[in-house]
PDB file of N, CA and C in Angstrom:
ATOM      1  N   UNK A   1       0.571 -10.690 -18.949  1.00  0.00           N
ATOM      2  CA  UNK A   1       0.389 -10.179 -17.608  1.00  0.00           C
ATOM      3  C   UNK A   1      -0.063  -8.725 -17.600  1.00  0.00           C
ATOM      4  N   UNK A   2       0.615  -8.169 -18.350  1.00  0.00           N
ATOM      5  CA  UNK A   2      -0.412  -6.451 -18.666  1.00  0.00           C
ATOM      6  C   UNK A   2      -1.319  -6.316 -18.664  1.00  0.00           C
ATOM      7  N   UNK A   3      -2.185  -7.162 -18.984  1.00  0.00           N
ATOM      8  CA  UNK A   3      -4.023  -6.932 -19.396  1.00  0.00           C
ATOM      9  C   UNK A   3      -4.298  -7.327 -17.837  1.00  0.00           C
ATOM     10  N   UNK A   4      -4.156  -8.163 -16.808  1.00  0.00           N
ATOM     11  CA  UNK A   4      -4.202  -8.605 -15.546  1.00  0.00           C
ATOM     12  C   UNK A   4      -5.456  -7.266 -15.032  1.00  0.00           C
ATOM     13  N   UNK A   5      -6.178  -6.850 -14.425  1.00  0.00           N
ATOM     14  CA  UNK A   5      -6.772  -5.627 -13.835  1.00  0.00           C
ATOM     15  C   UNK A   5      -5.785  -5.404 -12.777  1.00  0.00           C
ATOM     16  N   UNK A   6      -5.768  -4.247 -12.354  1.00  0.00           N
ATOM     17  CA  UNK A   6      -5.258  -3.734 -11.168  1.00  0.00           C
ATOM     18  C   UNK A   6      -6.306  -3.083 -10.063  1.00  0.00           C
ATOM     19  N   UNK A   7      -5.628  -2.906  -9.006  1.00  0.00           N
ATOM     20  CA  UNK A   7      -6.721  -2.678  -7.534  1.00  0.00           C
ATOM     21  C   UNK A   7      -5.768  -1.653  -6.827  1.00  0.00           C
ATOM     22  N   UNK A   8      -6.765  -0.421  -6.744  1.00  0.00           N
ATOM     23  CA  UNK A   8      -6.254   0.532  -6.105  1.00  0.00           C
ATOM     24  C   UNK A   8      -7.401   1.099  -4.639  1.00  0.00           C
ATOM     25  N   UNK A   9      -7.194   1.732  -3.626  1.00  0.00           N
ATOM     26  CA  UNK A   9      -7.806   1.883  -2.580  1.00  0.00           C
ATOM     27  C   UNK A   9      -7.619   3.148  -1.816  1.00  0.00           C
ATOM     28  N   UNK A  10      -8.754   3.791  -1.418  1.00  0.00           N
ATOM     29  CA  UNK A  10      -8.392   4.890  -0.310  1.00  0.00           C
ATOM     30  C   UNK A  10      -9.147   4.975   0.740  1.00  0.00           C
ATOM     31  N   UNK A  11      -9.053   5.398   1.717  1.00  0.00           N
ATOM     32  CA  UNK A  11      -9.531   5.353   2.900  1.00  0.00           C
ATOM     33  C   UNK A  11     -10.019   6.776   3.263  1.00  0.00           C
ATOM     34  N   UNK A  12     -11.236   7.272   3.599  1.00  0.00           N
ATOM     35  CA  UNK A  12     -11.273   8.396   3.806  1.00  0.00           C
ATOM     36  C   UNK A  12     -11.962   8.764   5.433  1.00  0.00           C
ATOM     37  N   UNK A  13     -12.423   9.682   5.608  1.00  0.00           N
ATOM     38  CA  UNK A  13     -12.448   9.554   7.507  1.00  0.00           C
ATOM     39  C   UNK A  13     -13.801   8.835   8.013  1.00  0.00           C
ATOM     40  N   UNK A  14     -14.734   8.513   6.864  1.00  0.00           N
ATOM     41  CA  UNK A  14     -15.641   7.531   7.135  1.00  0.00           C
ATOM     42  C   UNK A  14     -16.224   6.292   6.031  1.00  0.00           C
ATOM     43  N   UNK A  15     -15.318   6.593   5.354  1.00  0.00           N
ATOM     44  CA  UNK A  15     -15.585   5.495   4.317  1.00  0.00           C
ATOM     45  C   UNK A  15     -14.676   5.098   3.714  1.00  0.00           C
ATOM     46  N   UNK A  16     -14.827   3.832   2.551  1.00  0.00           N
ATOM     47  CA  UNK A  16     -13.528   3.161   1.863  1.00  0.00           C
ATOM     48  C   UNK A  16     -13.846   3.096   0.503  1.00  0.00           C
ATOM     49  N   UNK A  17     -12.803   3.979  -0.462  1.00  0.00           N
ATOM     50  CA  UNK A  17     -13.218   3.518  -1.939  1.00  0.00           C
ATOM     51  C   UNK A  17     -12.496   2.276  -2.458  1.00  0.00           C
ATOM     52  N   UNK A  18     -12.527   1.477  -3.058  1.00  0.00           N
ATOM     53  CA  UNK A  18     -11.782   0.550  -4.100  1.00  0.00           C
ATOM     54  C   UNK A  18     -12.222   0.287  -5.427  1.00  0.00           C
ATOM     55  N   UNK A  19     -11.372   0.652  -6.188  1.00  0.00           N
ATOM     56  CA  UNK A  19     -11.313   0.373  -8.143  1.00  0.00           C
ATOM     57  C   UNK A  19     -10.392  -0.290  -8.705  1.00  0.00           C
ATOM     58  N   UNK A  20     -11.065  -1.409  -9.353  1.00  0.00           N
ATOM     59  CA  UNK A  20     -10.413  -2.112 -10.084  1.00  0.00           C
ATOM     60  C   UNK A  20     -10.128  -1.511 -11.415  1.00  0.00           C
ATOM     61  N   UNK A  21      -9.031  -1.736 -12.142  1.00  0.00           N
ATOM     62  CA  UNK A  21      -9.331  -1.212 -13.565  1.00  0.00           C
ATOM     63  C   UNK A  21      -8.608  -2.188 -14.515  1.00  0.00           C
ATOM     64  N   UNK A  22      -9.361  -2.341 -15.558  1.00  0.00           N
ATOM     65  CA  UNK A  22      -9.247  -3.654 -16.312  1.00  0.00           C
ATOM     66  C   UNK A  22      -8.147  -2.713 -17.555  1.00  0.00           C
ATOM     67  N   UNK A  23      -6.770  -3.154 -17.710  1.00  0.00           N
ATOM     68  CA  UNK A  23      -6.033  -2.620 -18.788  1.00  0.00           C
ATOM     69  C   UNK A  23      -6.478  -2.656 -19.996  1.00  0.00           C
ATOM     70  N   UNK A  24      -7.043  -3.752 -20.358  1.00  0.00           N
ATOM     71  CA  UNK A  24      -6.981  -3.975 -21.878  1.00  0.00           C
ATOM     72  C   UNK A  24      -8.410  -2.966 -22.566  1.00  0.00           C
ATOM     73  N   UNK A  25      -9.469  -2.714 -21.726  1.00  0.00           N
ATOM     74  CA  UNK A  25     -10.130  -1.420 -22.073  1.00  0.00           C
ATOM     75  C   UNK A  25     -10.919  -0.426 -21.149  1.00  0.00           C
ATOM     76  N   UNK A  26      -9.849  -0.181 -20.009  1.00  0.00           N
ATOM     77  CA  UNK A  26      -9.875   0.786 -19.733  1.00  0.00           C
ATOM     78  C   UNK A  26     -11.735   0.974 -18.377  1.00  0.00           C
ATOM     79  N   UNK A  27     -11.642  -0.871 -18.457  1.00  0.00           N
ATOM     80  CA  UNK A  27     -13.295  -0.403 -17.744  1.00  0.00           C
ATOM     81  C   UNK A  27     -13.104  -0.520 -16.376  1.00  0.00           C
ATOM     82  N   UNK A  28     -14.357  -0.638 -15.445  1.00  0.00           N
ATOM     83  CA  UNK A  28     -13.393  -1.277 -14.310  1.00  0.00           C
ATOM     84  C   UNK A  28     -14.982  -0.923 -13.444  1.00  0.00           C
ATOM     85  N   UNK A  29     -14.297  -1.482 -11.909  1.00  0.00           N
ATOM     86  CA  UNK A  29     -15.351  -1.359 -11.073  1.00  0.00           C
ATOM     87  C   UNK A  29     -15.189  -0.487 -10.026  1.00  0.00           C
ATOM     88  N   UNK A  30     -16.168   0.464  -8.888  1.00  0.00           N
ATOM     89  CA  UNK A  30     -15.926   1.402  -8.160  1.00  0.00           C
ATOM     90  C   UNK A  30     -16.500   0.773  -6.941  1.00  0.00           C
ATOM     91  N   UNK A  31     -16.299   0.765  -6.004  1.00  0.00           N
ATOM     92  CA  UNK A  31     -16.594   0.356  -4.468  1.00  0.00           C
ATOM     93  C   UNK A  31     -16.797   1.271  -3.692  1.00  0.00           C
ATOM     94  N   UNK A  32     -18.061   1.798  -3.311  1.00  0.00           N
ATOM     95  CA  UNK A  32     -17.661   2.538  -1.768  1.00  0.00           C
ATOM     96  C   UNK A  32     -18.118   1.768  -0.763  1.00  0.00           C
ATOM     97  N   UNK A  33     -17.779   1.777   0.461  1.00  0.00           N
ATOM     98  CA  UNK A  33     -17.652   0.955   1.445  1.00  0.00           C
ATOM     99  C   UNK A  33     -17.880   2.380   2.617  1.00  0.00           C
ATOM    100  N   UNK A  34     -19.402   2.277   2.894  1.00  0.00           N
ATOM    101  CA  UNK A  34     -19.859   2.904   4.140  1.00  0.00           C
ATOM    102  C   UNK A  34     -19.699   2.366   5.378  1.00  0.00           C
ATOM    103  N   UNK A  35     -19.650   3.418   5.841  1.00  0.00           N
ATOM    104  CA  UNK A  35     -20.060   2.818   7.504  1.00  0.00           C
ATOM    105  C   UNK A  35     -20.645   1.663   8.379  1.00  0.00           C
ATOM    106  N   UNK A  36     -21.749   1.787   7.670  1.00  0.00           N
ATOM    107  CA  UNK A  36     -22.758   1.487   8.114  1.00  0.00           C
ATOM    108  C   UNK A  36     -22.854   0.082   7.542  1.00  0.00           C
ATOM    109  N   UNK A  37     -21.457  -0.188   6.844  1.00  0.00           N
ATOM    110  CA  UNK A  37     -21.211  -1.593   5.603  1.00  0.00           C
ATOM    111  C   UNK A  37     -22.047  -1.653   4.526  1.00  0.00           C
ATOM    112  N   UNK A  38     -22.673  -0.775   4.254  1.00  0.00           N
ATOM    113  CA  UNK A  38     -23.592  -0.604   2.878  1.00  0.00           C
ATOM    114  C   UNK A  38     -22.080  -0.451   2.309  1.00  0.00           C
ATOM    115  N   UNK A  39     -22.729  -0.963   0.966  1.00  0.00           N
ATOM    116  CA  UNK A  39     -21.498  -1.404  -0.898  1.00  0.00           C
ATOM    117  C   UNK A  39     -21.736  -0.590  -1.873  1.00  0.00           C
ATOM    118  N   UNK A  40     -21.704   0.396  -2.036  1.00  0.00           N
ATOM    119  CA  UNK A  40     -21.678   1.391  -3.257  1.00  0.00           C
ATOM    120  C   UNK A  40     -21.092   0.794  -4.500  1.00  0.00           C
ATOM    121  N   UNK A  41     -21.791  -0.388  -5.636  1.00  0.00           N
ATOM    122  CA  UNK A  41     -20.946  -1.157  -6.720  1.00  0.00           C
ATOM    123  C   UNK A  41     -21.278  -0.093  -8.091  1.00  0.00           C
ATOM    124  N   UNK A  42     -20.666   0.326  -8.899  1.00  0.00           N
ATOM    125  CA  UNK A  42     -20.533   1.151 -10.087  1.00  0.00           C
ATOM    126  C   UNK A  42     -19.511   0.870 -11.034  1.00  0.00           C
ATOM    127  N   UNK A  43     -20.068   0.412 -12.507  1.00  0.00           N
ATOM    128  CA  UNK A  43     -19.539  -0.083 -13.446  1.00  0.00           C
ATOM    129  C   UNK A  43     -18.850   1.609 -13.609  1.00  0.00           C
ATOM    130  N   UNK A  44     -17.634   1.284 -14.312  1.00  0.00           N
ATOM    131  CA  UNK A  44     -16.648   2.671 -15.308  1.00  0.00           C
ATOM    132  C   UNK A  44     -16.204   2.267 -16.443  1.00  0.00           C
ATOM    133  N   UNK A  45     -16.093   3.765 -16.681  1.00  0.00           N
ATOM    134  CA  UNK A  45     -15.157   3.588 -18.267  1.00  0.00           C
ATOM    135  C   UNK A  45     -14.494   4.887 -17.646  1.00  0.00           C
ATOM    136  N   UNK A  46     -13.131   4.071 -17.829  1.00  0.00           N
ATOM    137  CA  UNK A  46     -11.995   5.461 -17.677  1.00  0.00           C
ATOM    138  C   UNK A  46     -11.177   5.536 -18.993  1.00  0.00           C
ATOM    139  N   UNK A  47     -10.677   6.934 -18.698  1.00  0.00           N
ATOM    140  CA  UNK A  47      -9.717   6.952 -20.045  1.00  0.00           C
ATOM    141  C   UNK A  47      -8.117   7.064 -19.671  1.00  0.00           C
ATOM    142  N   UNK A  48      -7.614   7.543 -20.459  1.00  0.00           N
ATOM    143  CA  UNK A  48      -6.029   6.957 -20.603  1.00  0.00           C
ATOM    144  C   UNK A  48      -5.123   7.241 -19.213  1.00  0.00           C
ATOM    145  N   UNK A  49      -5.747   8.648 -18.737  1.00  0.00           N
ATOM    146  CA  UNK A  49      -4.948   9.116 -17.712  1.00  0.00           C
ATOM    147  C   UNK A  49      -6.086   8.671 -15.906  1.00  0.00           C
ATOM    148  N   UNK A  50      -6.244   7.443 -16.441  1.00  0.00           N
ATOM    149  CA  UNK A  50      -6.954   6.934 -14.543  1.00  0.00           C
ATOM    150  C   UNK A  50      -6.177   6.537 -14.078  1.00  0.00           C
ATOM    151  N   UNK A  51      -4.861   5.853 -14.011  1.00  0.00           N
ATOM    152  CA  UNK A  51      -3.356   6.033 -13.625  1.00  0.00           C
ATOM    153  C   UNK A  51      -2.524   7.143 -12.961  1.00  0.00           C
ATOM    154  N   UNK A  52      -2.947   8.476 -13.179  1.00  0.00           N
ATOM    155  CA  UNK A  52      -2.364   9.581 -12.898  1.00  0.00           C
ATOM    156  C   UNK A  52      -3.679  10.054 -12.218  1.00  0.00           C
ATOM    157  N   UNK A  53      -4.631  10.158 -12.649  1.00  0.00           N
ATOM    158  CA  UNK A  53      -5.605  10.322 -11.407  1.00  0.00           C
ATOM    159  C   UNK A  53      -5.889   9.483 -10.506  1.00  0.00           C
ATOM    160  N   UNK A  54      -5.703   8.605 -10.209  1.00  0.00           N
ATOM    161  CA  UNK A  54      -5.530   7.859  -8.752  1.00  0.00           C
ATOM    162  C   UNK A  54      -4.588   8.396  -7.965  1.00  0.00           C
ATOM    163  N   UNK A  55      -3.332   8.416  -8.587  1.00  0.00           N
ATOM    164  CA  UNK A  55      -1.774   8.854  -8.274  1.00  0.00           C
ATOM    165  C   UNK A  55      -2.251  10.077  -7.569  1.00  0.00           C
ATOM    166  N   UNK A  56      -2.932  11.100  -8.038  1.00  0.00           N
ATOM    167  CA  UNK A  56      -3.170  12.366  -7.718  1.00  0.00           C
ATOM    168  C   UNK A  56      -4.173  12.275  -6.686  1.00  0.00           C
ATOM    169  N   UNK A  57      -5.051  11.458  -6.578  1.00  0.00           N
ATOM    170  CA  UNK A  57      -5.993  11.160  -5.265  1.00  0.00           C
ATOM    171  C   UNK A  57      -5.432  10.340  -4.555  1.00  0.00           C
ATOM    172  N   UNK A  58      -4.611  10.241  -4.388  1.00  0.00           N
ATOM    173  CA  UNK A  58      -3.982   9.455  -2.736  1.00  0.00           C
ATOM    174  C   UNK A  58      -4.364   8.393  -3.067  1.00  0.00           C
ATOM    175  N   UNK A  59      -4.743   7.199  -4.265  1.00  0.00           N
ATOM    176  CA  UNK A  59      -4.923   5.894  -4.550  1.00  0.00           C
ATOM    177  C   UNK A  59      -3.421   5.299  -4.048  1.00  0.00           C
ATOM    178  N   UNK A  60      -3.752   3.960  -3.537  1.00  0.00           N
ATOM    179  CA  UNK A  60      -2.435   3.278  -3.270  1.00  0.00           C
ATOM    180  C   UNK A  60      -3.389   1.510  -3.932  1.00  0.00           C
ATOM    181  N   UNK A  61      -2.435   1.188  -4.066  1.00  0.00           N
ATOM    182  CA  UNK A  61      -2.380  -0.486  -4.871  1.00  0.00           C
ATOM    183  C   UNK A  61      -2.745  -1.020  -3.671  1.00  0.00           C
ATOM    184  N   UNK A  62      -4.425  -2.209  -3.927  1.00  0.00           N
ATOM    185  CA  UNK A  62      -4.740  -3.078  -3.137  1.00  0.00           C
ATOM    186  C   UNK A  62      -4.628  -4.633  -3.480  1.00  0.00           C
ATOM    187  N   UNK A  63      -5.066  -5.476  -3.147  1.00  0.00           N
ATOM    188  CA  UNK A  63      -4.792  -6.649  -3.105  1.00  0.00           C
ATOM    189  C   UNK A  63      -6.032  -6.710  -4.097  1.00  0.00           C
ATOM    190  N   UNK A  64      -6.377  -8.257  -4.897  1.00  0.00           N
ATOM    191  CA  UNK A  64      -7.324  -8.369  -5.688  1.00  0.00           C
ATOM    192  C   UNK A  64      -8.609  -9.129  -4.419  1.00  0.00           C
ATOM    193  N   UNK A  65      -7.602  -9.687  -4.039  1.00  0.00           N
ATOM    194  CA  UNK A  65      -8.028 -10.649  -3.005  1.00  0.00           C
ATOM    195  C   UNK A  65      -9.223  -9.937  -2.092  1.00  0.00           C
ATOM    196  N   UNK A  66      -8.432  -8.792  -1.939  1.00  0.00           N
ATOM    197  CA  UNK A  66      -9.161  -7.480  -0.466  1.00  0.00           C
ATOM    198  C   UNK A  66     -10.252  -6.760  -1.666  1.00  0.00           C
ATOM    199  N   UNK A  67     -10.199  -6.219  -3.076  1.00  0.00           N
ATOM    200  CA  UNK A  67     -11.449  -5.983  -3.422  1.00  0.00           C
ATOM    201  C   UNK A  67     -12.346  -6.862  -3.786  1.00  0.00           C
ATOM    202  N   UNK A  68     -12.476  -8.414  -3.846  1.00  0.00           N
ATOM    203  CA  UNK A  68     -13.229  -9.235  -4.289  1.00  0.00           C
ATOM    204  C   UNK A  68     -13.827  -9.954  -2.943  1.00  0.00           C
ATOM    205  N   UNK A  69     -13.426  -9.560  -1.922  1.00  0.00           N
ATOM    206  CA  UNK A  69     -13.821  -9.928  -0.612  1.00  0.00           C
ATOM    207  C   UNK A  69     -14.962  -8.658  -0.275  1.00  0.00           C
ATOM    208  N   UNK A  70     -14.877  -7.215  -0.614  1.00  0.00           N
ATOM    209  CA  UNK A  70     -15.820  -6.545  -0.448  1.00  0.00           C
ATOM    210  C   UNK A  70     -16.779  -6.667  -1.647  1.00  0.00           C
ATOM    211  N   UNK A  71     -16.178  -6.663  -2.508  1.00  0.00           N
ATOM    212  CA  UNK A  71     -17.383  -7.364  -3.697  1.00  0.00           C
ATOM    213  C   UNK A  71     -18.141  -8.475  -3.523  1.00  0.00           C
ATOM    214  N   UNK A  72     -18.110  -9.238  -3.013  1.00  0.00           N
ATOM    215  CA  UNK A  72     -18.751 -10.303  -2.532  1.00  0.00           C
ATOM    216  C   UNK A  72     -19.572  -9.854  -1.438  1.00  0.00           C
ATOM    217  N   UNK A  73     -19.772  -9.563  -0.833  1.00  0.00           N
ATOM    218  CA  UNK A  73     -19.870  -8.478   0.783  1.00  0.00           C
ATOM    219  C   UNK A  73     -19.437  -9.992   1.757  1.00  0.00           C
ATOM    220  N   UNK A  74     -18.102 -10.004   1.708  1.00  0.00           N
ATOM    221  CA  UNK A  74     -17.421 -10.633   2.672  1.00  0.00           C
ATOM    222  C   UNK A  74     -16.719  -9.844   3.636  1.00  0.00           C
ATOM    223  N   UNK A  75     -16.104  -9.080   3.058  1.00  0.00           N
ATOM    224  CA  UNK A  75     -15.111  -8.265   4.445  1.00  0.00           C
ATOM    225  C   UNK A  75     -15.851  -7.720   5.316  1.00  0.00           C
TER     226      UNK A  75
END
């Protein structure tokens, strides 16, 4: 269950970020979510401390469900 990715999210006064980040190496995906419903999709490579930098940017834990619904451009 550790390796599982996790989904984190922030909301800012006109747009929405969401990142997935895949445990087992550290890659993951970036979402911005405009206004205007344009999808900002961007492959990453994070390193050890993207855990504590989320923490430190106001990231809060999203559903997998809720970033694969904007990945899709469903929501």
């Amino acid at each position: 269950m550790d390796n599982l990715p996790t989904y984190f999210k922030r909301t800012f006064d006109d747009y929405k970020v969401l990142v997935k980040v895949n445990p087992a190496d550290l890659t993951g995906i970036e979402l911005i979510i405009h206004p205007d419903g344009k999808i900002e999709k961007t492959t990453m490579e994070f390193d050890e401390e993207i855990y504590d930098d989320l923490e430190v940017d106001e990231f809060e834990p999203c559903s997998p469900l809720e970033f694969n619904m904007y990945l899709k451009g469903l929501a």
